[in-house]
Protein backbone atom coordinates (compact mmCIF):
# COMPACT_ATOMS: atom_id res chain seq x y z
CA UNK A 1 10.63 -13.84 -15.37
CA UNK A 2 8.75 -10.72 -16.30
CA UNK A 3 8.81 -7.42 -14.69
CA UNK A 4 5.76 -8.22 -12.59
CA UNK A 5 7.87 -10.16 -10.09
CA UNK A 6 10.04 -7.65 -9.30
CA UNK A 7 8.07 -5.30 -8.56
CA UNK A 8 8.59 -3.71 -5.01
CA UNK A 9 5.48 -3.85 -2.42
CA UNK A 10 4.07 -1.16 -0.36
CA UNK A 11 3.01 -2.29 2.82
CA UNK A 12 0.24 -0.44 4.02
CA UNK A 13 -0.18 -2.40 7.53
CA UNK A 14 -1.47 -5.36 9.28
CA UNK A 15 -4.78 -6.50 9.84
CA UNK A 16 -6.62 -9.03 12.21
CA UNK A 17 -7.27 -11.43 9.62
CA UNK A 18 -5.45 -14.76 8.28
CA UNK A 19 -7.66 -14.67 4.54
CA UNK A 20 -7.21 -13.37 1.55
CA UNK A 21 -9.01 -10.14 0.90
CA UNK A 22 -9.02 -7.69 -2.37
CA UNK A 23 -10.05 -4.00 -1.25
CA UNK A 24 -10.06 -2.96 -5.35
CA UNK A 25 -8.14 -0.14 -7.15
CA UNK A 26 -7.64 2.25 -3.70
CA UNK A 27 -3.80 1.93 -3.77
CA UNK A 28 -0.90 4.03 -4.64
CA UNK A 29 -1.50 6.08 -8.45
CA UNK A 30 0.68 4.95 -10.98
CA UNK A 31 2.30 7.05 -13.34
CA UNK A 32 -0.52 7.07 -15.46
CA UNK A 33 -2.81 8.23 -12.77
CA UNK A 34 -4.59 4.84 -12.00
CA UNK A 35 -4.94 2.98 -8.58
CA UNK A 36 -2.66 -0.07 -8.09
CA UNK A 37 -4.91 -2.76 -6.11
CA UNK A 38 -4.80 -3.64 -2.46
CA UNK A 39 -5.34 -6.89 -1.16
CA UNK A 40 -3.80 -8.74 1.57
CA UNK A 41 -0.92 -11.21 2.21
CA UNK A 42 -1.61 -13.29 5.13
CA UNK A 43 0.44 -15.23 7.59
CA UNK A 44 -1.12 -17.01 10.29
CA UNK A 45 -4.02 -15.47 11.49
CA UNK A 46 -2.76 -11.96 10.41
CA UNK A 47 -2.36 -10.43 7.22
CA UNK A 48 0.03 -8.10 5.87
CA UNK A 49 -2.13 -5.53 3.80
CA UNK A 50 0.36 -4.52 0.37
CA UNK A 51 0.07 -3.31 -2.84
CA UNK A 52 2.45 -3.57 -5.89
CA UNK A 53 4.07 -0.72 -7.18
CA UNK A 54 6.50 0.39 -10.27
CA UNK A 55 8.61 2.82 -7.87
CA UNK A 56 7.30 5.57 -5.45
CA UNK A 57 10.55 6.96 -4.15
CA UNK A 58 10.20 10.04 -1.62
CA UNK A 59 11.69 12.96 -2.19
CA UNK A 60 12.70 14.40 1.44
CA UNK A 61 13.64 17.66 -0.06
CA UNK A 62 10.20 18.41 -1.70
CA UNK A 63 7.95 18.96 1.05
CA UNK A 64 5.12 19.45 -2.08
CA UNK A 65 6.63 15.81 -2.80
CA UNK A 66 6.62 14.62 0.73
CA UNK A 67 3.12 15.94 1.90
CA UNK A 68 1.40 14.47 -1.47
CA UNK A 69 2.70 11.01 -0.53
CA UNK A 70 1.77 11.43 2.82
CA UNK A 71 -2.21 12.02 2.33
CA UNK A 72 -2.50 9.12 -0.51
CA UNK A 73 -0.75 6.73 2.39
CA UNK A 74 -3.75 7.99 4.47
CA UNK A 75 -6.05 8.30 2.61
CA UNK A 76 -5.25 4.74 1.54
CA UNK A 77 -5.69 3.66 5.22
CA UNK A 78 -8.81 5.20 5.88
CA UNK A 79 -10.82 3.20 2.83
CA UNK A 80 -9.45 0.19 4.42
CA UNK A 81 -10.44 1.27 7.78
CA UNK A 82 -13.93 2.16 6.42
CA UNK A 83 -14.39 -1.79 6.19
CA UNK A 84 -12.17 -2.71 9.26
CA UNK A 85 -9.31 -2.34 11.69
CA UNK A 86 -5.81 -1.79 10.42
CA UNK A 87 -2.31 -1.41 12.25
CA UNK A 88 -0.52 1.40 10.04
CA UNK A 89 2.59 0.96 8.79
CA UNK A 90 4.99 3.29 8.76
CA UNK A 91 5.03 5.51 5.73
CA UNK A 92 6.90 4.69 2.53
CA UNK A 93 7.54 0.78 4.00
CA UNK A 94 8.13 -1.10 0.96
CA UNK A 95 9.59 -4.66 0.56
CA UNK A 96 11.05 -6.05 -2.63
């Protein structure tokens, strides 16, 4: 196994949609400064809408930290919205 499968997921939310979709490099930075990709994970007739991450802990204590974090998720949310609907997760939901 590489590294690739263990790396956590950021769930962004869910969408009204049971298909694969790719929305492109619009996810969290790396450390490097580059966009992971977002696509979707369906289940049904939903999907969950995720992107793969090395780790994006929050720091609590560093509000600089905290509010940073906070406008990627949203701004993250709003590309996707630009193309359709989304139900938000909450910020910082990751899955493993």
């Amino acid at each position: 196994m590489n590294d690739r499968e263990h790396m956590p997921i950021y769930v962004l939310g869910v969408i009204d949609s049971g298909g694969w979709i790719e929305f492109g490099p619009i996810g969290v930075a790396d450390p490097y400064g580059e966009k992971t990709h977002v696509k979707t994970m369906p289940y049904g007739s939903v999907s969950m809408v995720v992107c793969e991450m090395d780790e994006w802990k929050v720091n609590e204590g560093n509000k600089v930290d905290l509010l940073n974090k906070l406008l990627e998720h949203q701004k993250i949310l709003e590309k996707i919205m630009q193309r359709q609907f989304i139900l938000p997760a909450k910020f910082g939901t990751t899955l493993d």
